[in-house]
Protein backbone atom coordinates (compact mmCIF):
# COMPACT_ATOMS: atom_id res chain seq x y z
CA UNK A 1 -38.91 -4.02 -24.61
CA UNK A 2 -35.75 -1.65 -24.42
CA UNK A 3 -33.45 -4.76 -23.14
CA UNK A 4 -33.93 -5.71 -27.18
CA UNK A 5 -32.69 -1.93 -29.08
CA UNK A 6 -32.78 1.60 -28.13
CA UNK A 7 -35.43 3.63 -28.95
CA UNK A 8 -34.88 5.03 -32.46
CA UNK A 9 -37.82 7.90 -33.35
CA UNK A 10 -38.82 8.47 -36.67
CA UNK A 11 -41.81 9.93 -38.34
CA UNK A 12 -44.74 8.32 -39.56
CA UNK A 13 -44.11 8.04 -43.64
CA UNK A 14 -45.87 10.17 -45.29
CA UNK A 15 -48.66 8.07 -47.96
CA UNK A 16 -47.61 8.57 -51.47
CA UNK A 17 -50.05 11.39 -52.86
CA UNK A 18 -51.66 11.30 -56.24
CA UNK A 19 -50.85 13.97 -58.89
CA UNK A 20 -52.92 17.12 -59.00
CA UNK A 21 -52.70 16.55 -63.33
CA UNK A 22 -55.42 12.94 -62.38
CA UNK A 23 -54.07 10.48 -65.33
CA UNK A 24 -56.78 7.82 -65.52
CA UNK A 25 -55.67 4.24 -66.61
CA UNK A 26 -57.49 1.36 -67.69
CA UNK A 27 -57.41 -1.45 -65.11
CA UNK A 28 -54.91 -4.16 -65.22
CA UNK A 29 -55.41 -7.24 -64.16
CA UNK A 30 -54.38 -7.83 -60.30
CA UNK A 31 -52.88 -10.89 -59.59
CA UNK A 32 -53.60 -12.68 -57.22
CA UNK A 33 -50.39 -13.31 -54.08
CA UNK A 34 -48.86 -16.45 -54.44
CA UNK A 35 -49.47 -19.45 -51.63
CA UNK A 36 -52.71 -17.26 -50.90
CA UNK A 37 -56.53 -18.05 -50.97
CA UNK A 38 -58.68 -16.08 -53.36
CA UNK A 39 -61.46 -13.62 -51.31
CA UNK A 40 -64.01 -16.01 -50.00
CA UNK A 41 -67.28 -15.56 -51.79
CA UNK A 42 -70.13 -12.98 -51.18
CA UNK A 43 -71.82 -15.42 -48.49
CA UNK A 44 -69.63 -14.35 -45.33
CA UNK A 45 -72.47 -16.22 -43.35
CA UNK A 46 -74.97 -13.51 -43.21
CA UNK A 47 -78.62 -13.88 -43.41
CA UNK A 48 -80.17 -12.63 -47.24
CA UNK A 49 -81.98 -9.42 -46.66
CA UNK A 50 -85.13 -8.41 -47.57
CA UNK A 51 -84.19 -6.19 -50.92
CA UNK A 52 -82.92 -2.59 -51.04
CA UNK A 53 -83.94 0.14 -48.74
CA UNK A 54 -84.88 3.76 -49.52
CA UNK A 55 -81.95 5.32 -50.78
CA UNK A 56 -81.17 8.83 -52.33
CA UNK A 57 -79.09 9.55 -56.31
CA UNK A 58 -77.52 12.55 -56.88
CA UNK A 59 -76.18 13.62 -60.71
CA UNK A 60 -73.25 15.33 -61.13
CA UNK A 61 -75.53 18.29 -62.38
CA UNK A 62 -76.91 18.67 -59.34
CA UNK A 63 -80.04 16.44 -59.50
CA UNK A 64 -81.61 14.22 -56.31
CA UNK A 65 -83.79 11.34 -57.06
CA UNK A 66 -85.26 9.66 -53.83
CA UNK A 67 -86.05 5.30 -54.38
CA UNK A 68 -84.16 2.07 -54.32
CA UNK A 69 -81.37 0.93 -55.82
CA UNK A 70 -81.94 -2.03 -57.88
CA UNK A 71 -78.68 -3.01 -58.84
CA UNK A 72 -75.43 -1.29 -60.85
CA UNK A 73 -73.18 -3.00 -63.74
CA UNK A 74 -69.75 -1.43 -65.10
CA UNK A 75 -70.97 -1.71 -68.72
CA UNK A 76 -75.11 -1.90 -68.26
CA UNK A 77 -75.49 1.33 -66.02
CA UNK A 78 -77.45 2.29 -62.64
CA UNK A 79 -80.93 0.78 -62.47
CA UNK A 80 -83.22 2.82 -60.16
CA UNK A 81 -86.84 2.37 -59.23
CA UNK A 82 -88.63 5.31 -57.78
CA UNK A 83 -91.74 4.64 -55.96
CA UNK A 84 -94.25 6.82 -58.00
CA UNK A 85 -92.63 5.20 -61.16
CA UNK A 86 -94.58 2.13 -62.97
CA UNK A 87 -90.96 1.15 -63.99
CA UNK A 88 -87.71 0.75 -63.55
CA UNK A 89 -85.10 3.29 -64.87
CA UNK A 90 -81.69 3.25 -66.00
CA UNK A 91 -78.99 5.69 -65.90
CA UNK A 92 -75.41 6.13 -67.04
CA UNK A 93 -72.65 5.65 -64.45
CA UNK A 94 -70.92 8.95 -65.94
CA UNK A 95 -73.95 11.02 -65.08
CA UNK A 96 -73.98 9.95 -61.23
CA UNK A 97 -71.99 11.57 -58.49
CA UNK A 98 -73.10 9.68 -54.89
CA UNK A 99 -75.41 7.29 -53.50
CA UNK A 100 -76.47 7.93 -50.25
CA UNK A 101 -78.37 4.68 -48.40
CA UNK A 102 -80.36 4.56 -45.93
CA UNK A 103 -77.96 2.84 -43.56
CA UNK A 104 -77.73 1.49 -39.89
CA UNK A 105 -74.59 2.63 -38.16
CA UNK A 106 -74.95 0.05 -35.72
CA UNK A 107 -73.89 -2.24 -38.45
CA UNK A 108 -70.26 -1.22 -37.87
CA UNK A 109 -70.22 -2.22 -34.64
CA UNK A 110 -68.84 -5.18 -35.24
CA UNK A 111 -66.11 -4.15 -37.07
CA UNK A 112 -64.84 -1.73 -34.82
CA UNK A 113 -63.19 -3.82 -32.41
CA UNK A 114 -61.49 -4.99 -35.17
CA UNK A 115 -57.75 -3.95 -36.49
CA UNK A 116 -57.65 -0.74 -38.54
CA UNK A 117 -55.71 -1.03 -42.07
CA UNK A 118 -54.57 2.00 -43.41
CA UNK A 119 -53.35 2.56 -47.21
CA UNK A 120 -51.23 4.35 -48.81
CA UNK A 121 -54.24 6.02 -50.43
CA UNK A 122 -55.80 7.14 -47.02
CA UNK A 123 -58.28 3.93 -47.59
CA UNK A 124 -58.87 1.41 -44.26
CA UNK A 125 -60.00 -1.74 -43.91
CA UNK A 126 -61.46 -3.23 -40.92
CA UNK A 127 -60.05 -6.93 -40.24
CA UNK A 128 -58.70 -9.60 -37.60
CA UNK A 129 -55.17 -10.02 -39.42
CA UNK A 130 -54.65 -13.68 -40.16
CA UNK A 131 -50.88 -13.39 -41.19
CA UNK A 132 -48.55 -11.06 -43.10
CA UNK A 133 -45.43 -11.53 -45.14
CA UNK A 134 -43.28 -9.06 -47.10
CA UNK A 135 -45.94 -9.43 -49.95
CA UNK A 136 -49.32 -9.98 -48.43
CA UNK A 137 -51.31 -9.01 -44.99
CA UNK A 138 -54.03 -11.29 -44.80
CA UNK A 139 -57.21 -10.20 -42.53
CA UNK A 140 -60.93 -11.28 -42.59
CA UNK A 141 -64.15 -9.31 -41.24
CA UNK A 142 -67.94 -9.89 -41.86
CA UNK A 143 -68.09 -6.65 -44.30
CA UNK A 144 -64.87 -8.36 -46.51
CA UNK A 145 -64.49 -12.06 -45.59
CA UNK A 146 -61.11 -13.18 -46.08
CA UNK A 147 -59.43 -10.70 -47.96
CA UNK A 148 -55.47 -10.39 -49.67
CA UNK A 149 -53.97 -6.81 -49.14
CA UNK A 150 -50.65 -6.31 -50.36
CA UNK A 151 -48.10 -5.51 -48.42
CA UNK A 152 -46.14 -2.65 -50.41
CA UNK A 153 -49.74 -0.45 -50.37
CA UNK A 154 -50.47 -0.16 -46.43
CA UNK A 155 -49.31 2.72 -45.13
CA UNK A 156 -50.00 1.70 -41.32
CA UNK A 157 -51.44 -0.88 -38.88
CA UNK A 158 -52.97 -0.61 -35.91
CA UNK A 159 -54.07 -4.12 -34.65
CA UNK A 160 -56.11 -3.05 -31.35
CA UNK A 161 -59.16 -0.75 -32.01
CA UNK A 162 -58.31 2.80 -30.70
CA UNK A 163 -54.61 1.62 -29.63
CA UNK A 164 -53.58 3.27 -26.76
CA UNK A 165 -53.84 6.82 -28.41
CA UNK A 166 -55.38 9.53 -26.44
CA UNK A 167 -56.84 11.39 -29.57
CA UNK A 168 -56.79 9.84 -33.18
CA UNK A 169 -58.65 11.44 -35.72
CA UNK A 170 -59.94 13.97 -37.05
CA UNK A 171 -63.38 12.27 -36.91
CA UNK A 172 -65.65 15.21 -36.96
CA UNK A 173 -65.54 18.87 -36.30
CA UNK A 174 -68.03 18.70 -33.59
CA UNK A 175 -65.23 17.51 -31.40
CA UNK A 176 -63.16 20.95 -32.43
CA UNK A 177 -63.61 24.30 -30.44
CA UNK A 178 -63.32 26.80 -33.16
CA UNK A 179 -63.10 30.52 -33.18
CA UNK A 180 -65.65 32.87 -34.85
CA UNK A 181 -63.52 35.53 -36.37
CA UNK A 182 -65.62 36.20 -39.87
CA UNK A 183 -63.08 34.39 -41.91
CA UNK A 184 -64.90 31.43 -41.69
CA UNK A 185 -64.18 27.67 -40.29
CA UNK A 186 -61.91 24.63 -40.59
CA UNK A 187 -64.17 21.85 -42.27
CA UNK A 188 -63.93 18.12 -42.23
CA UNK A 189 -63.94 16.25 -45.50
CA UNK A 190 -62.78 12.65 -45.85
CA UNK A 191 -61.16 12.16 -42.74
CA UNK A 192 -58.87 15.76 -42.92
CA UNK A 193 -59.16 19.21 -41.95
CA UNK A 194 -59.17 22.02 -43.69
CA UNK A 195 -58.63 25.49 -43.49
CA UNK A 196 -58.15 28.12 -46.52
CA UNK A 197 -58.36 31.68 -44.94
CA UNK A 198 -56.40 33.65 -42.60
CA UNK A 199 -56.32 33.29 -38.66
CA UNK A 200 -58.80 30.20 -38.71
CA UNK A 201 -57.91 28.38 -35.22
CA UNK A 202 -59.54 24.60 -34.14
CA UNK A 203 -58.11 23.12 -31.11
CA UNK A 204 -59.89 20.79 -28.10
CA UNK A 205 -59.15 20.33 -24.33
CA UNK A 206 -57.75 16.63 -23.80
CA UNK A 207 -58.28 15.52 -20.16
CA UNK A 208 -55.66 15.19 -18.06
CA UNK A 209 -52.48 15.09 -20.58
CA UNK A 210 -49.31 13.81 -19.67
CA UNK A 211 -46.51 15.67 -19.29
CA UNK A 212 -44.49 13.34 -21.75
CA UNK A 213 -46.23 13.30 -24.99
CA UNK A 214 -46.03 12.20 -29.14
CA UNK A 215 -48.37 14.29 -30.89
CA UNK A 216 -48.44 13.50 -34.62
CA UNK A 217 -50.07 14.59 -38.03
CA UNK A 218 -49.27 14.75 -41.45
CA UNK A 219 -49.90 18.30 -43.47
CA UNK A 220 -50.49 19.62 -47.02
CA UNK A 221 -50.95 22.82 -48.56
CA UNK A 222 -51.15 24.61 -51.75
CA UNK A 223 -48.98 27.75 -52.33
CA UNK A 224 -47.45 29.40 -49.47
CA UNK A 225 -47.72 27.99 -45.77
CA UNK A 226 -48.01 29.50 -42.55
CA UNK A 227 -49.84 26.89 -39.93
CA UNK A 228 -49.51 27.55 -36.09
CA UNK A 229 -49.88 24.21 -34.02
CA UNK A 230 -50.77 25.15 -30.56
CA UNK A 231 -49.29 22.43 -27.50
CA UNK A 232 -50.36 22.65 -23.82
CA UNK A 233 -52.55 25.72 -23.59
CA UNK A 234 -54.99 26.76 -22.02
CA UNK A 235 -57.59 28.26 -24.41
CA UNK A 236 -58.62 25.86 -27.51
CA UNK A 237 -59.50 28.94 -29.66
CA UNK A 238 -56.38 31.05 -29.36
CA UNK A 239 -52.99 29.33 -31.06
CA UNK A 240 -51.09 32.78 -29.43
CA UNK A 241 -51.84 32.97 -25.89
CA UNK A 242 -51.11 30.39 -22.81
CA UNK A 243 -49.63 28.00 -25.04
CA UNK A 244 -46.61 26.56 -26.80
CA UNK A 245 -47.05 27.52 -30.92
CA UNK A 246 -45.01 25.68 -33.76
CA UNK A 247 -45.32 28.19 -36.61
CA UNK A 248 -44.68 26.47 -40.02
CA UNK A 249 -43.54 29.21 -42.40
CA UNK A 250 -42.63 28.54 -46.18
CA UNK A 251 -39.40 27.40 -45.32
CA UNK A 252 -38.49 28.07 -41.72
CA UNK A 253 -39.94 26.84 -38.53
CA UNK A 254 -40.32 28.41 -35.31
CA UNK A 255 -40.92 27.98 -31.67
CA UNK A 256 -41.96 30.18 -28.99
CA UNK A 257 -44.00 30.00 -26.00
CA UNK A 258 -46.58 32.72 -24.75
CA UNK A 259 -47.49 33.04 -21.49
CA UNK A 260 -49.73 35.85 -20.13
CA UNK A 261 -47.25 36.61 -16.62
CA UNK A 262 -44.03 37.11 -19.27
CA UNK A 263 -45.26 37.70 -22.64
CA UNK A 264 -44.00 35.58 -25.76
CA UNK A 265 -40.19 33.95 -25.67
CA UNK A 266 -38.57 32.82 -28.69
CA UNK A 267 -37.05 29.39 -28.22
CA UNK A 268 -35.20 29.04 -31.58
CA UNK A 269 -36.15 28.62 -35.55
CA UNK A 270 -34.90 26.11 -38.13
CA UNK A 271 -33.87 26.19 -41.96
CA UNK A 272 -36.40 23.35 -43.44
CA UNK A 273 -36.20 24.54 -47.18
CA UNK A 274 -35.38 20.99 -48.54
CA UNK A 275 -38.24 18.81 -46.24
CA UNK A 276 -40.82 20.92 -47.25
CA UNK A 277 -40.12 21.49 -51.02
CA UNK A 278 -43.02 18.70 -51.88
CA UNK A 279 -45.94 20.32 -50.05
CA UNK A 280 -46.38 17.82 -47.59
CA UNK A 281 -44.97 16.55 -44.92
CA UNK A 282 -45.65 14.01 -41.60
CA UNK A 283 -45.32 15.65 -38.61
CA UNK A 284 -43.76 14.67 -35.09
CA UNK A 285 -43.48 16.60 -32.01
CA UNK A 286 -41.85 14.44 -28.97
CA UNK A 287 -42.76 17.11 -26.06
CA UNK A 288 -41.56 16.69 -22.46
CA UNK A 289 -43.27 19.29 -20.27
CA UNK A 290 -41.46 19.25 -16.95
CA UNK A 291 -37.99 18.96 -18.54
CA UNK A 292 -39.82 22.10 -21.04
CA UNK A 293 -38.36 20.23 -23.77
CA UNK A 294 -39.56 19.99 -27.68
CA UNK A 295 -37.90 17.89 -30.39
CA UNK A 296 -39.53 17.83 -33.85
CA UNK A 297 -39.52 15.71 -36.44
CA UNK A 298 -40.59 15.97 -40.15
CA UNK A 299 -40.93 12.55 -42.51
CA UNK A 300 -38.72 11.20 -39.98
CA UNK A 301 -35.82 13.64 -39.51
CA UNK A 302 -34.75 15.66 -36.78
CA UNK A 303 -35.11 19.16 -37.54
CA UNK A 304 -35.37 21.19 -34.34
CA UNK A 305 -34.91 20.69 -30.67
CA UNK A 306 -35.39 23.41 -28.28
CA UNK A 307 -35.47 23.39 -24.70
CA UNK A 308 -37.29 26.69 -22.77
CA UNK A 309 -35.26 28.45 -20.26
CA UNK A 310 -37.65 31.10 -19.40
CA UNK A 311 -39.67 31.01 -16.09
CA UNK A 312 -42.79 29.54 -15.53
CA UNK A 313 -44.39 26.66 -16.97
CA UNK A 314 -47.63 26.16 -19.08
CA UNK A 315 -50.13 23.45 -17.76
CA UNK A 316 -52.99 23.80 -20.41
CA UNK A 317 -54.14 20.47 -22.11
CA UNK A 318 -55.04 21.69 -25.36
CA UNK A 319 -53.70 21.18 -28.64
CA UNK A 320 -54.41 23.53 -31.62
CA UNK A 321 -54.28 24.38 -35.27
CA UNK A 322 -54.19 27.67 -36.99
CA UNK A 323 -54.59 28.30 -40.32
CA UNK A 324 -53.09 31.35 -40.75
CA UNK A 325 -52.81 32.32 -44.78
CA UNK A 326 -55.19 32.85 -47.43
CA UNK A 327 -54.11 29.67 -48.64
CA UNK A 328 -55.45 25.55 -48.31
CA UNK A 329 -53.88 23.76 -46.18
CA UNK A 330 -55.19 20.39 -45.42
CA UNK A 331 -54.44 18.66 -41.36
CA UNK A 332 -54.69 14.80 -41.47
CA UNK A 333 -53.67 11.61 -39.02
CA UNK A 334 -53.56 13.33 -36.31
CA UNK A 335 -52.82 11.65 -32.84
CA UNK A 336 -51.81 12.56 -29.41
CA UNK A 337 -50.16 9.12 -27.59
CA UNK A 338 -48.24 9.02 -24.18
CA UNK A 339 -44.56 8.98 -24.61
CA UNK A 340 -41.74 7.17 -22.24
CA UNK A 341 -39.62 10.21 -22.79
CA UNK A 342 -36.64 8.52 -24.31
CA UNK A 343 -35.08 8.83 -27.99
CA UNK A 344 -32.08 8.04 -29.71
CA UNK A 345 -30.72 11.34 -31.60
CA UNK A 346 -28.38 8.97 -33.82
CA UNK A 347 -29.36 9.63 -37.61
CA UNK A 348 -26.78 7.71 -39.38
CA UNK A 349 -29.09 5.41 -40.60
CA UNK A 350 -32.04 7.24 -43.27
CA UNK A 351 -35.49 7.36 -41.03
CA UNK A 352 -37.51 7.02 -43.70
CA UNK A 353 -36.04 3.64 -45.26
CA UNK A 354 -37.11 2.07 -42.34
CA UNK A 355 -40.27 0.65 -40.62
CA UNK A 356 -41.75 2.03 -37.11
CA UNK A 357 -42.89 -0.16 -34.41
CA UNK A 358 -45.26 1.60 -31.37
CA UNK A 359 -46.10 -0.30 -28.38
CA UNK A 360 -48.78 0.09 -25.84
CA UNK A 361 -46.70 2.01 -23.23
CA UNK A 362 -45.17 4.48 -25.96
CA UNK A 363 -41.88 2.77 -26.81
CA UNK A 364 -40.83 3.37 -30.03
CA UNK A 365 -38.75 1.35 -32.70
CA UNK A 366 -37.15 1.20 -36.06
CA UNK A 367 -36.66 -1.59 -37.85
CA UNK A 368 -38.18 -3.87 -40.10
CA UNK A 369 -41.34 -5.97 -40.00
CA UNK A 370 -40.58 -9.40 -40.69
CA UNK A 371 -43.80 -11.28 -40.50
CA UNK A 372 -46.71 -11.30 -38.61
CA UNK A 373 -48.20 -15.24 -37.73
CA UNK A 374 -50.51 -17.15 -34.68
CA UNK A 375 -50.88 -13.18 -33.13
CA UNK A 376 -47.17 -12.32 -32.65
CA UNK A 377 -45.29 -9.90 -34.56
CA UNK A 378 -41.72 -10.58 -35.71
CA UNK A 379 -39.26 -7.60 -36.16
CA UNK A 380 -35.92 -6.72 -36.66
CA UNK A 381 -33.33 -4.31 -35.98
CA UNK A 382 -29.84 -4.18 -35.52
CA UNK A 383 -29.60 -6.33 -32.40
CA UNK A 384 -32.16 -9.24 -32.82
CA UNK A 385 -35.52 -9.80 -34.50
CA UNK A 386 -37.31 -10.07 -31.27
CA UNK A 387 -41.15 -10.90 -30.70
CA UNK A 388 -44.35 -9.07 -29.60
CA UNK A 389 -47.83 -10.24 -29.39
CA UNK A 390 -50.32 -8.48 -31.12
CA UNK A 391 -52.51 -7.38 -28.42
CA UNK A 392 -49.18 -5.00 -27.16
CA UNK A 393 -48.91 -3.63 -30.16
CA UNK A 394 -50.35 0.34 -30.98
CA UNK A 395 -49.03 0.53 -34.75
CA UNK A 396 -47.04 -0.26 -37.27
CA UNK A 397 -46.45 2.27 -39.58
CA UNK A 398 -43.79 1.20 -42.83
CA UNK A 399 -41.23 2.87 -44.54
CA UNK A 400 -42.78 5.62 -46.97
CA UNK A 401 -39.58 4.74 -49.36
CA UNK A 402 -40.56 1.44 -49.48
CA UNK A 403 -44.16 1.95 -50.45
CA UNK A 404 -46.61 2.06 -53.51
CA UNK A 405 -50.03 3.86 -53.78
CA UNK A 406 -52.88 2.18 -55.82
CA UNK A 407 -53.69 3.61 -59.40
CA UNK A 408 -55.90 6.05 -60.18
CA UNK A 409 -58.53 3.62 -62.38
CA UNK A 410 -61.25 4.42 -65.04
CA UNK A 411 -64.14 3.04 -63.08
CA UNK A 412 -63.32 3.74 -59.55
CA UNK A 413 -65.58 4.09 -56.81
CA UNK A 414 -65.32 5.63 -53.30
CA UNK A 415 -67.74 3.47 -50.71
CA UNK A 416 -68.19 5.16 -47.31
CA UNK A 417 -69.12 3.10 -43.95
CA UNK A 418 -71.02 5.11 -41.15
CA UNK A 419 -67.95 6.04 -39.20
CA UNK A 420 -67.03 7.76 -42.31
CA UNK A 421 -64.12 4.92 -43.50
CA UNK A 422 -63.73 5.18 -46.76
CA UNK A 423 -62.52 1.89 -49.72
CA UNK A 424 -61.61 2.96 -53.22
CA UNK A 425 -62.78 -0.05 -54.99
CA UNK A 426 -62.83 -0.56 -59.18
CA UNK A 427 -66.77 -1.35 -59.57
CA UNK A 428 -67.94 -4.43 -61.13
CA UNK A 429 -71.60 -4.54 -59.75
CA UNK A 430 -73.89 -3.72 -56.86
CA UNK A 431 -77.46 -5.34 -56.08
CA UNK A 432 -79.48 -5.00 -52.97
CA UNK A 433 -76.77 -7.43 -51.07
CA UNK A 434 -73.57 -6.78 -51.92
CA UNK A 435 -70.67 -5.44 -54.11
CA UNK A 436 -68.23 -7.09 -55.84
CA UNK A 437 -64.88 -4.98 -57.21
CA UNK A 438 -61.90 -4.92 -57.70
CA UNK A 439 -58.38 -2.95 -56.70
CA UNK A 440 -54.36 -3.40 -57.25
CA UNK A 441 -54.18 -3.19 -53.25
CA UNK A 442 -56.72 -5.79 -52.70
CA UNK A 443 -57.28 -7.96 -55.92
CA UNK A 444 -61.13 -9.28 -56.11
CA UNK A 445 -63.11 -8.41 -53.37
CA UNK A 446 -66.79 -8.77 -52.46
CA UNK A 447 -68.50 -6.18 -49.58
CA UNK A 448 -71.69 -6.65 -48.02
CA UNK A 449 -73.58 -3.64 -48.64
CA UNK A 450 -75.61 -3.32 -45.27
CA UNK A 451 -72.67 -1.58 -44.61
CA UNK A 452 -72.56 1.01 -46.52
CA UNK A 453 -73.88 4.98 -46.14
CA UNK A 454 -72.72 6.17 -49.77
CA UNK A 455 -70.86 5.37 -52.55
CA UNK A 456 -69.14 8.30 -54.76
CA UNK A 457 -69.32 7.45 -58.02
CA UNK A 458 -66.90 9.05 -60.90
CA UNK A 459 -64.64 10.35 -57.64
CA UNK A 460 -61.85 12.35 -60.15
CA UNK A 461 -64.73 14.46 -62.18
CA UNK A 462 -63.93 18.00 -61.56
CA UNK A 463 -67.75 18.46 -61.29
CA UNK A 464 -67.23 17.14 -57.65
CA UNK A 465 -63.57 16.71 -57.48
CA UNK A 466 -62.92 20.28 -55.84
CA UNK A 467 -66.24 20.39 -53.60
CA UNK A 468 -65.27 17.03 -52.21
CA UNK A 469 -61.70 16.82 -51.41
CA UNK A 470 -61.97 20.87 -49.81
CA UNK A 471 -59.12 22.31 -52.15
């Protein structure tokens, strides 16, 4: 692949946040991509089941109702059937906070050797991708059936399941080693970490790491920030000892390296007032370990490189987080991916107008993705649009200038798989079989709902808004 361009780094885009001040809109109508099919119907060749399970309604005041979910409609309400009850009982939607079912997580099996969709929104969709375009990515699964995503709302694509990352998560805290220091614990809530008092430190052991590393994530906080990411050390519950740290200060960043037989060095520190002004940022750290060399990049941009001069090296395989202020901060996409070690320090051209390519053996591009048809992926860069097949590619991740996030609608719901994927669908109606909704990313789409472990309804209420998202 590097006889087509040199490697150009740049940092995953960052997903266009909602506003804290939520805005509700009423729904337009989504129309439908041009030259493409409409979602196939409900069918998606699965056997009927034998009506709903035992499932469990909480209210938004607290409430828990144990029974069976009959079915739901946007304007005629939730219609539940508890089994001590003669009848049948209805209930407003705006009274409802989740539904938890009693679901099989082998269900998902099938989908997870399937490409991962990610949206702007933080949503993914499971899917074999058909084709893509500038406008449309079409993919098909048995929880969706054919179904039209547009292009302009994915944030990233990974078409083979797990690409060839070593860690990609978070996926639950159980996999974290945390420390027990009083102040309490990082906790896991839709798909991020999160940490909101001082000196709280998660971090895991990854076998065997190699020396020439990518280790990504994207970060947000509220008020002041001081996070300490941890690289090669030795101890998974201590961000200041054996270890590289990246401290992430307000509006400076610094390096330095502790390491028990010297004591701590100070590689260097960096001015990043102007990338961190928004409160969020996506994160890349290109690390070489026997040339004891760190470059970092934020939304894309070089920042800082610093190479350590001191004696003796660090051979720990553990990466860390420390939350270090009384304030949130919130740790997301993280992944650790072997590197080839080479980069292209020419920033002429903005990162972040342009579109990252990731291939199985770490080589990175920037360009733009042309199309995607019969498996192979077209893209282009300065030299050439030149060809890969799908099955060599680790992600696609797009321009974050170039992208839109879906609406905040009145009506929204949040539907949750077992392996804690999560669709933002507007709600049209549920029965015991399946769901059928609506979106601006996806148009009309119908879901099978043996799939699904819980469904948040009324997802921006402040009743559950908070508690939920962990700010």
């Amino acid at each position: 692949m590097k006889n087509f361009c040199y490697l150009l780094v740049c940092g995953l885009p960052l997903f266009l946040q909602a506003q804290i001040q939520i805005e509700l809109v009423e729904p337009d109508v989504v129309e439908e991509a041009a030259d493409v099919a409409a979602p196939d119907a409900v069918d998606h060749s699965v056997p009927e089941v034998n009506g709903p399970e035992v499932d469990l309604l909480h209210f938004l005041n607290g409430d828990r109702l144990s029974g069976a979910l009959q079915e739901i409609g946007a304007e005629s309400g939730l219609v539940w059937k508890h089994p001590d009850a003669k009848a049948e009982t209805v209930y407003a939607l705006e009274n409802v906070k989740l539904i938890q079912f009693k679901a099989d997580s082998a269900n998902v099996d099938d989908l997870m050797s399937l490409a991962r969709i990610e949206l702007t929104n933080g949503d993914q969709y499971r899917g074999r991708i058909i084709r893509m375009d500038t406008e449309t990515l079409v993919i098909e699964s048995p929880l969706t059936g054919k179904v039209n995503l547009r292009a302009e709302m994915i944030h990233a694509i990974r078409p083979i399941a797990g690409s060839n990352a070593i860690y990609s998560g978070p996926n639950s805290m159980e996999e974290w080693e945390q420390n027990n220091n009083g102040n309490g614990q990082w906790e896991l809530k839709n798909n991020a970490m999160y940490s909101n008092n001082h000196n709280q430190i998660a971090g895991m052991m990854l076998d065997d790491l190699p020396d020439k590393i990518s280790f990504d994530f994207s970060v947000e906080w509220r008020g002041n920030i001081n996070l300490q990411v941890g690289f090669w050390g030795r101890d998974p519950k201590n961000v200041n000892q054996n270890c590289y740290t990246l401290a992430i200060q307000n509006s400076y960043l610094r390096c330095y390296r502790n390491y028990n037989k010297i004591g701590r060095n100070d590689l260097g520190n960096a001015q990043v007032r102007e990338e961190m002004k928004d409160g969020k940022l996506d994160v890349r750290l290109l690390l070489n370990r026997e040339a004891k060399e760190i470059l970092v990049l934020f939304n894309g941009k070089i920042v800082a490189r610093w190479n350590d001069t001191f004696d003796g090296v660090i051979k720990g395989d553990a990466i860390i987080f420390g939350g270090m202020a009384n304030t949130p901060v919130k740790v997301s996409r993280i992944s650790v991916r072997e590197w080839d070690g080479e980069f292209d320090l020419d920033q002429t051209e903005k990162p972040n107008v342009m579109d990252q390519l990731i291939t199985l053996n770490g080589d990175i591009f920037a360009g733009k993705l042309e199309k995607i048809e019969a498996d192979i992926l077209y893209f282009k860069n300065d030299f050439a649009v030149f060809q890969v097949p799908l099955d060599r590619v680790s992600e696609v991740s797009f321009s974050r200038e170039t992208r839109a996030e879906p609406r905040l609608q009145a009506g929204d719901v949040e539907i949750f798989l077992p392996n804690k994927e999560r669709m933002t669908l507007q709600l049209t109606g549920l029965d015991h079989r399946a769901f059928t909704g609506s979106s601006e990313a996806t148009g009309e789409i119908s879901l099978l709902k043996k799939y699904f472990m819980e469904m948040k309804l009324n997802p921006y209420d402040d009743r559950h808004h908070v508690e939920e998202e962990g700010w």
